[in-house]
Protein backbone atom coordinates (compact mmCIF):
# COMPACT_ATOMS: atom_id res chain seq x y z
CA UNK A 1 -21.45 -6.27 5.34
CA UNK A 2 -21.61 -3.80 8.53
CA UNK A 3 -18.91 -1.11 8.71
CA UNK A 4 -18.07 0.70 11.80
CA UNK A 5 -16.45 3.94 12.09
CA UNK A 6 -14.51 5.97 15.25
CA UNK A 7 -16.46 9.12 15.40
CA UNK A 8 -13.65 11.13 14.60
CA UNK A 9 -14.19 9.78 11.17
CA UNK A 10 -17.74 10.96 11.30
CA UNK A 11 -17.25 14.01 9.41
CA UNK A 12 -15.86 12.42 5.82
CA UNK A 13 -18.32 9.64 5.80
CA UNK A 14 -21.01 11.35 3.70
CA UNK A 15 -18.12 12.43 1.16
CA UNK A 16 -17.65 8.75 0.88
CA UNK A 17 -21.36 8.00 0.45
CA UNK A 18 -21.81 10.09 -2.25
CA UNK A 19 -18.73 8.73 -3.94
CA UNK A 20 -19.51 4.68 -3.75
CA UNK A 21 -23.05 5.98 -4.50
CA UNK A 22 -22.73 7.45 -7.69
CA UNK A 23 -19.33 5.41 -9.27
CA UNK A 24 -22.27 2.55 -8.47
CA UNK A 25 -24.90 4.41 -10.32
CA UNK A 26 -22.16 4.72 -13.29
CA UNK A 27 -21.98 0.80 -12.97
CA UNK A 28 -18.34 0.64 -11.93
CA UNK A 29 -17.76 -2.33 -9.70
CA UNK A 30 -17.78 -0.58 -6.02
CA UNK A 31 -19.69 -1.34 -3.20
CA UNK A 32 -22.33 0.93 -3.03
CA UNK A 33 -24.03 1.74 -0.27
CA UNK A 34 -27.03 0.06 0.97
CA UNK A 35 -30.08 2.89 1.60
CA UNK A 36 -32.73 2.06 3.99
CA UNK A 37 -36.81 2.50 2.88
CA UNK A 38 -36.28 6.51 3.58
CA UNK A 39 -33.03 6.76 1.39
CA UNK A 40 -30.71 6.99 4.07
CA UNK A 41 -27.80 5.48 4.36
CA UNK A 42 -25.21 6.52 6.68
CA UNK A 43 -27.05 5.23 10.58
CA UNK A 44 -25.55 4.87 14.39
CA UNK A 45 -24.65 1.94 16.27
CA UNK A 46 -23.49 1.60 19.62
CA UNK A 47 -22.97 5.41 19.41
CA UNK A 48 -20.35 5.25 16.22
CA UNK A 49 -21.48 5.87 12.63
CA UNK A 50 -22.44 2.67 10.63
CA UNK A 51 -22.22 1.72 7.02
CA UNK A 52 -23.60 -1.61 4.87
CA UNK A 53 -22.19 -2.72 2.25
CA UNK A 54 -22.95 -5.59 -0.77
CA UNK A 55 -20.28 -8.13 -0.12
CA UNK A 56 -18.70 -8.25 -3.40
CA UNK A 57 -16.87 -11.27 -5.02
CA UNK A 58 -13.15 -11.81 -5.55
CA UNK A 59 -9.96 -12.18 -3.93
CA UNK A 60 -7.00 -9.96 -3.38
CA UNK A 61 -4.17 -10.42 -6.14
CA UNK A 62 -0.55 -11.41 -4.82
CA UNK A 63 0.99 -11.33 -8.37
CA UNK A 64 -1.09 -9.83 -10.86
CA UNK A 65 -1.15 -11.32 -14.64
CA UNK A 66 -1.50 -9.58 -17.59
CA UNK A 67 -5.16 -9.99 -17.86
CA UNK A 68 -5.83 -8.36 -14.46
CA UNK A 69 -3.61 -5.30 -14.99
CA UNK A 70 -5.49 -5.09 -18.23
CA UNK A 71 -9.13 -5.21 -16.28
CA UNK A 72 -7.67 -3.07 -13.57
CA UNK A 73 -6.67 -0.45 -16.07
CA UNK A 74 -9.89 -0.30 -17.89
CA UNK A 75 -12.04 -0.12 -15.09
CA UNK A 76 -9.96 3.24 -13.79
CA UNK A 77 -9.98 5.11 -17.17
CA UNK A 78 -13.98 4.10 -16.53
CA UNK A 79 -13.69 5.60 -13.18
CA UNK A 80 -11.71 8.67 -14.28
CA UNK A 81 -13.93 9.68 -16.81
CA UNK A 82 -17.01 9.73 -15.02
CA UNK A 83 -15.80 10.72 -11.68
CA UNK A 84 -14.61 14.20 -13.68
CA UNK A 85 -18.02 14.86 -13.60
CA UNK A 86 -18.43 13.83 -9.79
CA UNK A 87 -19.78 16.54 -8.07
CA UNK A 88 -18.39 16.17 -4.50
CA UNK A 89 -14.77 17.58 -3.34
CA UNK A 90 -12.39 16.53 -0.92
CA UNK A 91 -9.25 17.73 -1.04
CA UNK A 92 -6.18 15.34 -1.75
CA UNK A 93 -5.29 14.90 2.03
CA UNK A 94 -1.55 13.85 0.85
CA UNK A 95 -0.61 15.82 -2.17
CA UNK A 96 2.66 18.25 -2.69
CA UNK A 97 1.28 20.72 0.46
CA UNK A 98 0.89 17.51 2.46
CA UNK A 99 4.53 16.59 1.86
CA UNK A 100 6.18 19.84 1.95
CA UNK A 101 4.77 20.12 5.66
CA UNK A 102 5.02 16.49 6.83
CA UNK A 103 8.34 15.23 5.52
CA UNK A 104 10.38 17.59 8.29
CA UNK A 105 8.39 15.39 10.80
CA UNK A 106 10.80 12.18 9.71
CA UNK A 107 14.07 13.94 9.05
CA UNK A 108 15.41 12.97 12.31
CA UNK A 109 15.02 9.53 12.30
CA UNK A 110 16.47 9.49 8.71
CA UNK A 111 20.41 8.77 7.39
CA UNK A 112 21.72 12.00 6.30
CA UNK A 113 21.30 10.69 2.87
CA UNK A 114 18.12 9.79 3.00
CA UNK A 115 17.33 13.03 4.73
CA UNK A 116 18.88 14.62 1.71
CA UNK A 117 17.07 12.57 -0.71
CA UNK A 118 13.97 13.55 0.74
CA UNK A 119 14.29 17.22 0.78
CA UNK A 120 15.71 17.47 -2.21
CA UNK A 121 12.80 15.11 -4.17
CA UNK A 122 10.10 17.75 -2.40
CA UNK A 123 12.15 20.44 -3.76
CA UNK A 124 12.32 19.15 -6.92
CA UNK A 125 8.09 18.58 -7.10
CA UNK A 126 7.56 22.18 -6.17
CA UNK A 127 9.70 23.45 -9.17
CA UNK A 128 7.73 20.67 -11.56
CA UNK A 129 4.60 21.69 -10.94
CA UNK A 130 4.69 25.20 -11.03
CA UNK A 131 5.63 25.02 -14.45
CA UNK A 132 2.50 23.35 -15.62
CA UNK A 133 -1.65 24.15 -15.34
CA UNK A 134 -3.55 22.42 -13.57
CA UNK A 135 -4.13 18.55 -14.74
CA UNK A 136 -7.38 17.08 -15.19
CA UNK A 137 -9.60 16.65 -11.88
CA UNK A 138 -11.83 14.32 -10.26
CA UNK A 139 -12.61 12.23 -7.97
CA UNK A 140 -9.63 9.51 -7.09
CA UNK A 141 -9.51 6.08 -4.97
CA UNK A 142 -6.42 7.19 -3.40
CA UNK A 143 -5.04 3.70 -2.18
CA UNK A 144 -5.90 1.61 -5.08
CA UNK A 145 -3.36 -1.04 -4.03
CA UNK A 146 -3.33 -4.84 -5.46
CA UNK A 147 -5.03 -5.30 -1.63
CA UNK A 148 -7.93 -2.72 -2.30
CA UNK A 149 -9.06 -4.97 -5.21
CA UNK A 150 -11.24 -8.24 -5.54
CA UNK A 151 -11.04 -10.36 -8.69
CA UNK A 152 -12.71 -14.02 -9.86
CA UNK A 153 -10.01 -15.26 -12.09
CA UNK A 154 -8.75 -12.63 -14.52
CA UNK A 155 -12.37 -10.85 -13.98
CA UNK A 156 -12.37 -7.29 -11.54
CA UNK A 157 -15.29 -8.15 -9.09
CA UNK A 158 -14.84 -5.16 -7.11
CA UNK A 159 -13.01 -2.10 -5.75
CA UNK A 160 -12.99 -1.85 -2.21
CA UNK A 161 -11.86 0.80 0.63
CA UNK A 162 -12.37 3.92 -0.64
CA UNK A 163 -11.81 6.24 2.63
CA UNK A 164 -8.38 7.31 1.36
CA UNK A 165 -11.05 8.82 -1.04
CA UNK A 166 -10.78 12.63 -2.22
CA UNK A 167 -10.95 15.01 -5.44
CA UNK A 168 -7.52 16.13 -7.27
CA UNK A 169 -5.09 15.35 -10.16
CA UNK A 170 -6.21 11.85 -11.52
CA UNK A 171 -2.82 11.33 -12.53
CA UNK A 172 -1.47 10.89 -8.97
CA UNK A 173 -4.63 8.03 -8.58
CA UNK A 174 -2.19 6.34 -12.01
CA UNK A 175 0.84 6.95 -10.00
CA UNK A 176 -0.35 4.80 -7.07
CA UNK A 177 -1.52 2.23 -9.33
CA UNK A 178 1.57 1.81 -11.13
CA UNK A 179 4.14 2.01 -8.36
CA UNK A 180 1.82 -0.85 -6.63
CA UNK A 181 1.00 -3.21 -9.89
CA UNK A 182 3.97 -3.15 -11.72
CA UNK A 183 6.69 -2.71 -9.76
CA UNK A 184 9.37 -5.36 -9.60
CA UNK A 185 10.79 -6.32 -6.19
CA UNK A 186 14.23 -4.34 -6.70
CA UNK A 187 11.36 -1.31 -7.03
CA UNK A 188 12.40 -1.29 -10.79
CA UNK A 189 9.31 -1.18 -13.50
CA UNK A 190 7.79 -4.34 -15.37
CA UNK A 191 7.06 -3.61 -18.98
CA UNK A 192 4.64 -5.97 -19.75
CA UNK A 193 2.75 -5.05 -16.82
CA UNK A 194 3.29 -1.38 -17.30
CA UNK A 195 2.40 -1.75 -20.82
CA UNK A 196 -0.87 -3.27 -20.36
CA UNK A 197 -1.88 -1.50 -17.32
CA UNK A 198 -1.90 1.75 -19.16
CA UNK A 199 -3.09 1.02 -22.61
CA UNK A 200 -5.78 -0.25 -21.27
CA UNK A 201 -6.53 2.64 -19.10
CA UNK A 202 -5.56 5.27 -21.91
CA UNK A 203 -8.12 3.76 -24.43
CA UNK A 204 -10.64 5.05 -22.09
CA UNK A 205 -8.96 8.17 -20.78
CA UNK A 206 -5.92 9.50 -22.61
CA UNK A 207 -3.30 11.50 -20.90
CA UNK A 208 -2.94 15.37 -21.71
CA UNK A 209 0.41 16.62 -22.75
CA UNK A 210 0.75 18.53 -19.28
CA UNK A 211 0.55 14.96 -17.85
CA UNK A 212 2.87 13.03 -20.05
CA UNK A 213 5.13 15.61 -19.39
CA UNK A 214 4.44 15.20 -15.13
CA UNK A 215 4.53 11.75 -15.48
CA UNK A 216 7.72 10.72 -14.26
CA UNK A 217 7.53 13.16 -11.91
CA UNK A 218 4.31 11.62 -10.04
CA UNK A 219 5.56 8.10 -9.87
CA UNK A 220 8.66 9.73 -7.78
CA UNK A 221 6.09 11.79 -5.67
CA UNK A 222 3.47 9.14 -5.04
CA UNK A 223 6.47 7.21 -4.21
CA UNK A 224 7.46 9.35 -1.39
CA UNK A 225 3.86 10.13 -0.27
CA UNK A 226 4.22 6.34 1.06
CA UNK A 227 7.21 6.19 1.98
CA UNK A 228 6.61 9.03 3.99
CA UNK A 229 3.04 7.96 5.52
CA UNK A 230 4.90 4.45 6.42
CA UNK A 231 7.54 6.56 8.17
CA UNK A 232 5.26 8.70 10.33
CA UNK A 233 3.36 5.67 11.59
CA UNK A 234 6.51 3.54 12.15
CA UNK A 235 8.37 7.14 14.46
CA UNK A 236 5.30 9.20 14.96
CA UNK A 237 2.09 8.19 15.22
CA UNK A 238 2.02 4.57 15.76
CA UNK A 239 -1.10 2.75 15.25
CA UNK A 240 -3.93 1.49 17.60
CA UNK A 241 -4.24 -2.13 18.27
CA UNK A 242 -1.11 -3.52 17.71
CA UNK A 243 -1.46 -3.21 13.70
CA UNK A 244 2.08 -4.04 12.45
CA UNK A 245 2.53 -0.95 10.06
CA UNK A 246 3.49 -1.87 6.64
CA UNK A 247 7.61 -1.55 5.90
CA UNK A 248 8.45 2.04 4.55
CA UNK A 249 11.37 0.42 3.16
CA UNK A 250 9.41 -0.58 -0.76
CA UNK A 251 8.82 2.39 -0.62
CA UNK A 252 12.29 4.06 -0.70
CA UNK A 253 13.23 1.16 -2.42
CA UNK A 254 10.49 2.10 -5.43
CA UNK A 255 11.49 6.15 -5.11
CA UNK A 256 15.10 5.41 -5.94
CA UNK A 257 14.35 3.19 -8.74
CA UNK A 258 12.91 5.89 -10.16
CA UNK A 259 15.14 8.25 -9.46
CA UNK A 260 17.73 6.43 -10.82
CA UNK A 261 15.63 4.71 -14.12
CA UNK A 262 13.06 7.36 -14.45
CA UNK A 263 9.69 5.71 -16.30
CA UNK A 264 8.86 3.73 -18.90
CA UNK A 265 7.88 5.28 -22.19
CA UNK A 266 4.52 5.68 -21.83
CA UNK A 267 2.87 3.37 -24.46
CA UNK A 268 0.72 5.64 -27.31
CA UNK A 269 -2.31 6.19 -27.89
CA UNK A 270 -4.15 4.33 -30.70
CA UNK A 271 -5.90 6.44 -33.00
């Protein structure tokens, strides 16, 4: 499969490459990148950068089941563990510094209670995380929506789209996951989903104290991240091509949730 890039875009590509490249070496279901008879992978066509790809098998899942949050969650404590050991960085292009400068961007289109909520959930990360060390690193997905997967039945053919792509706290890669795969439509958590999602990735990768403690607090900020992007390409930067940007409305709808419900227990850790 042939990939095109703008060339703005030029710059992160061999980030990526290494990435696929050695989560497909580790024999985590990604498609890694296809090297021509010198090695190289990363070419130029028509003047923009060009990628192939394996096509890998699978469809996107609409409602996951049990036994796919289960595969999903074991294949990302996989990832976790050996992308720790990755040795490519990228900064998280939306973590807390992201959203302490971009959220005053949206304030004006917001209700004066959302505009509240929104400074007032930022204020609340900064004073979270300052009381704790750093969490465990690595490389992270960093979109791993229902949308960014491919499965055959109940088996995980393939992660896909990894140009949200970067190094950072692992725990905010879990974050995503969960606000996407087991989130209810009032934005509200599903337990059995929940559940299985995360004992499945904690046999591979347990969480440190310092994140159990964080936890609740990165499901609200992962939460806004997106509700945030959504808002700056619905009121500022609207997309090319007539995309139809995705509502930022879940989003909010997710963040108050859990505000108002905070998280799950998180299930423990079998011995």
């Amino acid at each position: 499969m042939l990939t095109l890039f703008e060339q703005g875009e030029h710059a992160e590509l061999p980030f990526f490459v290494e990435l696929l490249d050695y989560l497909d070496e580790h024999r985590l279901p990604v498609p890694g990148t296809i090297h021509d008879r010198e090695g190289i992978a990363l070419h130029s066509l028509e003047g923009k950068p060009a990628l192939l790809f394996p096509r890998l098998p699978g469809r996107h899942p609409e409602a996951p089941n049990l036994a796919q949050c289960q595969a999903l969650g074991d294949t990302l404590g996989r990832l976790h563990v050996v992308s720790k050991r990755f040795p490519g960085h990228r900064p998280n292009p939306r973590d807390l510094n992201w959203l302490q400068v971009m959220h005053h961007k949206v304030l004006s289109y917001l209700s004066p209670a959302d505009q509240t909520l929104m400074k007032d959930e930022v204020d609340d990360f900064e004073s979270a995380f300052t009381q704790h060390g750093e969490l465990p690193q690595g490389a992270l997905h960093g979109d791993l929506f229902r949308d960014n997967t491919l499965f055959e039945d109940d088996q995980l053919g393939g992660i896909i789209d990894f140009y949200n792509g970067c190094t950072g706290d692992l725990l905010f890669d879990l974050a995503i996951v969960i606000n996407d795969w087991a989130s209810n439509d009032d934005g509200t958590l599903h337990p059995e989903r929940y559940n299985t999602l995360l004992s499945a990735y904690q046999a591979r990768r347990p969480l440190t104290t310092d994140e159990r403690e964080l936890w609740p607090t990165m499901l609200r900020m992962t939460a806004l991240r997106y509700w945030l992007s959504r808002l700056l390409v619905v009121y500022v930067d609207p997309p090319a091509h007539d995309l139809t940007p995705h509502d930022p409305e879940r989003f909010r709808t997710i963040l108050n949730a859990r505000i108002a419900h905070g998280a799950l227990p998180l299930p423990e850790v079998s011995a």
